[in-house]
Protein backbone atom coordinates (compact mmCIF):
# COMPACT_ATOMS: atom_id res chain seq x y z
CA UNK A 1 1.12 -9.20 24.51
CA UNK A 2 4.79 -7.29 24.86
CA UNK A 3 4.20 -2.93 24.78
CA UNK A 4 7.63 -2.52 22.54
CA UNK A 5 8.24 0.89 21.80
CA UNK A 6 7.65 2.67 18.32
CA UNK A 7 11.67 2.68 17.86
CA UNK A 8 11.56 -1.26 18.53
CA UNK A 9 8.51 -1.93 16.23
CA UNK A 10 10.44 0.30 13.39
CA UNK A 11 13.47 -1.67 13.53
CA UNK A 12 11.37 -5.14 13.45
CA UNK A 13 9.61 -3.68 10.56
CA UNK A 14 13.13 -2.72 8.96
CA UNK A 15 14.08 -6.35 9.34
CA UNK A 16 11.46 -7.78 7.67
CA UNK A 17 11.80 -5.94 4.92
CA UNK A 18 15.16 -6.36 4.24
CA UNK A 19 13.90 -9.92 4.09
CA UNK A 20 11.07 -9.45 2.25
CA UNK A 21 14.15 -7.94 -0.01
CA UNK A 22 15.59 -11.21 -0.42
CA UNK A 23 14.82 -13.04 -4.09
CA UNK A 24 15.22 -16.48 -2.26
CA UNK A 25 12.45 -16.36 0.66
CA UNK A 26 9.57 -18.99 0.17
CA UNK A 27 6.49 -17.86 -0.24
CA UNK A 28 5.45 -18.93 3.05
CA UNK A 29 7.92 -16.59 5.10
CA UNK A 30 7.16 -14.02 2.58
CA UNK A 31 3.67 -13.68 3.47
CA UNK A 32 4.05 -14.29 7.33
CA UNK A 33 6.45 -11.41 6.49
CA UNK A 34 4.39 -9.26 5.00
CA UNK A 35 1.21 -10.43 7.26
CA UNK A 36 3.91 -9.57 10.42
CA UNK A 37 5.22 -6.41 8.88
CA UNK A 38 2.05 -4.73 8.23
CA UNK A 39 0.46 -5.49 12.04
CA UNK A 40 3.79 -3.63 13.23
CA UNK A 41 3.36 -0.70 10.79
CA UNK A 42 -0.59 -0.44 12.22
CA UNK A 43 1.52 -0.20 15.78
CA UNK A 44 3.73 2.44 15.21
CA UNK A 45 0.98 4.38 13.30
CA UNK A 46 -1.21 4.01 16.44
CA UNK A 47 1.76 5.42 18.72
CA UNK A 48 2.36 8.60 16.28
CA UNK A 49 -1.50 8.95 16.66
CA UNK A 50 -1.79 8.99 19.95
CA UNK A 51 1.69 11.23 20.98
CA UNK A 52 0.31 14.04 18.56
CA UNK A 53 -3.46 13.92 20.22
CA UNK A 54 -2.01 14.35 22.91
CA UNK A 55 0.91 17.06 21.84
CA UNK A 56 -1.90 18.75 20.57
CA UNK A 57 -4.36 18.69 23.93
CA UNK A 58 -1.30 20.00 25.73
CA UNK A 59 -0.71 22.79 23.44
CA UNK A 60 -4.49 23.52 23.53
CA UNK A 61 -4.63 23.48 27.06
CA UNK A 62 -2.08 25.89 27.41
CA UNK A 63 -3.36 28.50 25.10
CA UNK A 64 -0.60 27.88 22.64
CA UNK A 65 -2.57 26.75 19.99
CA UNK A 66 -6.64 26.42 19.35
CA UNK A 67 -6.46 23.09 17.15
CA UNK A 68 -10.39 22.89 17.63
CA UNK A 69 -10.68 26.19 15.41
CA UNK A 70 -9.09 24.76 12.54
């Protein structure tokens, strides 16, 4: 399985909804599509997730900001 990197998945996902745009796609690419697009939007969401845990155990650490508190 290829590690792409969130700016790679977001530009995939861009692509296939500029075809999911397109009023003459079969119903068959539509829904790998859609079936495609919405394992890549699960990706980047899972990279956002995991740079601000660990933005925020950083800041933590260093006394910046108690996260834990809130």
């Amino acid at each position: 399985m290829e590690n792409k990197s969130f700016e790679e998945n977001l530009m995939e996902l861009e692509k296939i909804l500029q075809a999911l745009e397109d009023k003459n796609i079969t119903l068959e690419d539509a829904v790998k599509g859609y079936t495609t697009g919405l394992e890549l939007s699960k990706k980047c969401y899972d990279i956002l997730n995991t740079n601000e845990e660990l933005v925020v155990q950083k800041m933590t650490e260093s006394g910046l900001v108690d996260f834990k508190k809130e």
